[in-house]
C-alpha atoms as a PDB file:
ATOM      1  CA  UNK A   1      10.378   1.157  24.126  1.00  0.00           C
ATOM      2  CA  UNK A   2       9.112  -1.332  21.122  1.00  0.00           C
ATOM      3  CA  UNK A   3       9.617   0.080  17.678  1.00  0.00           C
ATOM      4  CA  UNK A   4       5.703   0.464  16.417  1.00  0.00           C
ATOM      5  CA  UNK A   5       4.819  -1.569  13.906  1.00  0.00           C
ATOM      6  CA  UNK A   6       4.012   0.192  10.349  1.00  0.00           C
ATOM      7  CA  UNK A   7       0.904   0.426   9.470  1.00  0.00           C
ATOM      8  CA  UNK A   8      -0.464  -1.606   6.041  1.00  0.00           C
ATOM      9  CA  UNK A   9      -1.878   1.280   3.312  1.00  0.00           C
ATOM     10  CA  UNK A  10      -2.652   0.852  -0.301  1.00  0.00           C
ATOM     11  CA  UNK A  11      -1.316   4.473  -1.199  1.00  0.00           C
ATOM     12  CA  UNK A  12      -1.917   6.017  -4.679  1.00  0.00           C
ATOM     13  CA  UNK A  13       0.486   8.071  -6.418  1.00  0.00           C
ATOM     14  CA  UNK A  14       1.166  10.639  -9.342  1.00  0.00           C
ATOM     15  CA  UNK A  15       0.815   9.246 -12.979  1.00  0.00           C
ATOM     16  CA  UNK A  16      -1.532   6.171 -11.249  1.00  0.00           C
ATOM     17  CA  UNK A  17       1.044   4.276  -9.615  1.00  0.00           C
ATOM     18  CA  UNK A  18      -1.316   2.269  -6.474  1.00  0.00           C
ATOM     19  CA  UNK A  19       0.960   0.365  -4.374  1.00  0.00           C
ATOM     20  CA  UNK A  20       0.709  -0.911  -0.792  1.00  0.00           C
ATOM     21  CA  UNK A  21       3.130  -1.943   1.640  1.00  0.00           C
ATOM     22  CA  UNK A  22       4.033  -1.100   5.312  1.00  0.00           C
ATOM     23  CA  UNK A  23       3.671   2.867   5.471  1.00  0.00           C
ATOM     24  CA  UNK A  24       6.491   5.030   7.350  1.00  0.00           C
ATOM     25  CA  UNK A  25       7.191   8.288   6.979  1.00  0.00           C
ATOM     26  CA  UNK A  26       9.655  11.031   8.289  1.00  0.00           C
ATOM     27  CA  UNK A  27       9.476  14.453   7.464  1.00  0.00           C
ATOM     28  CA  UNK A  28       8.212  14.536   3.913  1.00  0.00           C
ATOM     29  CA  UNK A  29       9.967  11.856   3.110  1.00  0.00           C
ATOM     30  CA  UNK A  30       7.322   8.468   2.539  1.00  0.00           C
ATOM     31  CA  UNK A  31       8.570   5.049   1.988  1.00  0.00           C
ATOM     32  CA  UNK A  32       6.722   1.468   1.749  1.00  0.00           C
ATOM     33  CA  UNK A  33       8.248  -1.960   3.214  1.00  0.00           C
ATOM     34  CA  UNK A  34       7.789  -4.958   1.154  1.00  0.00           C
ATOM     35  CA  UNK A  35       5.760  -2.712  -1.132  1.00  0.00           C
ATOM     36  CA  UNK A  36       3.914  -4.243  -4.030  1.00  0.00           C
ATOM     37  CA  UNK A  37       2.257  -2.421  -7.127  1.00  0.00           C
ATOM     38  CA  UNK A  38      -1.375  -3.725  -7.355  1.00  0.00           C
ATOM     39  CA  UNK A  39      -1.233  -3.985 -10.809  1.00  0.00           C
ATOM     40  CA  UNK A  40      -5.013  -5.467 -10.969  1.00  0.00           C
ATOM     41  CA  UNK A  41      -7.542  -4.356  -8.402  1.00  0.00           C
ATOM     42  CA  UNK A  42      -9.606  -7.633  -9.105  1.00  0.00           C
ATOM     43  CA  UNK A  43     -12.342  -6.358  -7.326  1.00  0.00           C
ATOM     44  CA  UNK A  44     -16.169  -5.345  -7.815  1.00  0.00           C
ATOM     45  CA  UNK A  45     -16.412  -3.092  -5.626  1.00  0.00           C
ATOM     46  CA  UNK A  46     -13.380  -0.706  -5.587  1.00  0.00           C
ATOM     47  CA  UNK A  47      -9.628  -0.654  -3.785  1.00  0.00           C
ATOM     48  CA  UNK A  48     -11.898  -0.800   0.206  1.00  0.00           C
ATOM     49  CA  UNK A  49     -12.781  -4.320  -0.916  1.00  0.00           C
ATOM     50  CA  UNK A  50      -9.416  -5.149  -0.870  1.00  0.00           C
ATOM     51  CA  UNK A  51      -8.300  -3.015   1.814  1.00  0.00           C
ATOM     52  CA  UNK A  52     -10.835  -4.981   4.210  1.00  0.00           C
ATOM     53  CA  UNK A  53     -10.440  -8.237   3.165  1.00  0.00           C
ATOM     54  CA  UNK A  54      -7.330  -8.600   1.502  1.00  0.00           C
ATOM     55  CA  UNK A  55      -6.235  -9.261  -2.321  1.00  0.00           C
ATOM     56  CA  UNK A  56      -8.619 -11.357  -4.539  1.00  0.00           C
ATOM     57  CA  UNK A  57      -8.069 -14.240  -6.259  1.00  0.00           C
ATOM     58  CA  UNK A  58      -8.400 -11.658  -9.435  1.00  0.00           C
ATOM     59  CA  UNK A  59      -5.401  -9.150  -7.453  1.00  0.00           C
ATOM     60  CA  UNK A  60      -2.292  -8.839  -9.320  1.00  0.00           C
ATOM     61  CA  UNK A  61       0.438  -7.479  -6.924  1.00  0.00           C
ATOM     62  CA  UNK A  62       3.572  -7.244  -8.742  1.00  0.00           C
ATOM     63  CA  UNK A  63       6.240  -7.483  -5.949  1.00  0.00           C
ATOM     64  CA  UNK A  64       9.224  -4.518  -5.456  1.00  0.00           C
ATOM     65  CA  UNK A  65      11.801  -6.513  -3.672  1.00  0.00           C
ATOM     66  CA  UNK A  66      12.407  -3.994  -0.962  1.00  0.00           C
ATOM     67  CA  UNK A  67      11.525  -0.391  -0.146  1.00  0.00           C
ATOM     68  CA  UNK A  68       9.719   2.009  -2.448  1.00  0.00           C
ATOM     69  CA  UNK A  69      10.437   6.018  -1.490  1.00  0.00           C
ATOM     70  CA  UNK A  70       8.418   8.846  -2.373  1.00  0.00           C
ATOM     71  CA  UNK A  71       7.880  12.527  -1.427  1.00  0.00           C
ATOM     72  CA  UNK A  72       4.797  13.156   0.504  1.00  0.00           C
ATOM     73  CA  UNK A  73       3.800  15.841  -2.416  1.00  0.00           C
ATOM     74  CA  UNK A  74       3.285  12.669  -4.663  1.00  0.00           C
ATOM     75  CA  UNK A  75       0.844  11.363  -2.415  1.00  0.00           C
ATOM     76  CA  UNK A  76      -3.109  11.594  -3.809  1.00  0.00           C
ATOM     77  CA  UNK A  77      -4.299   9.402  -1.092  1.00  0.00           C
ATOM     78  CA  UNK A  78      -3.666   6.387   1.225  1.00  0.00           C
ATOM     79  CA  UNK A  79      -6.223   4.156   2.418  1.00  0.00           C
ATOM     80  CA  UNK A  80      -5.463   2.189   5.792  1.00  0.00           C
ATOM     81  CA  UNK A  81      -6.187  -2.031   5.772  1.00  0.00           C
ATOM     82  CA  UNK A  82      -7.284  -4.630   7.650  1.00  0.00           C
ATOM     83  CA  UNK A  83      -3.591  -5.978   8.660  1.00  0.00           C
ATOM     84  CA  UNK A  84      -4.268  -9.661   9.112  1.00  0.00           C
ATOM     85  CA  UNK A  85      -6.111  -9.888   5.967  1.00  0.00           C
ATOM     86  CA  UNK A  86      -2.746  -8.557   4.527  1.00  0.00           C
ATOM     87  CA  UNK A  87       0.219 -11.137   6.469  1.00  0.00           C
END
């Protein structure tokens, strides 16, 4: 059986942390691959602009260099993307 790929989310956190990478999560343990903060939406018309389509040329995503880990209880909300407007 294939390992299934993660899924792309922009996921906000406590204290206004938004971040998106390659969602997994096991138990209530979260984590994002090649996570980035999004420092700068850049958009007019919210974080779904970017989620569709992709960053801006006004996104700033400020890169982690490797895996971000959170509790799911830090979670406010994810929001699922377009994944080839994201590779």
């Amino acid at each position: 059986m294939a390992k299934k790929k993660a899924d792309i989310r922009i996921v906000i956190l406590q204290r206004g942390w938004v971040m998106v990478g390659h969602w997994s999560q096991v138990g209530e343990k979260c984590s994002l691959a090649q996570a980035c903060v999004i420092r700068r939406w850049g958009t007019t018309r919210g974080l779904g602009e970017i989620a569709r389509g992709g960053p801006t040329s006004n996104t700033i995503l400020e890169p982690t260099h490797g895996e971000v880990r959170f509790h799911e209880l830090g979670v406010i909300a994810t929001i699922g993307c377009k994944e080839d407007a994201w590779n």
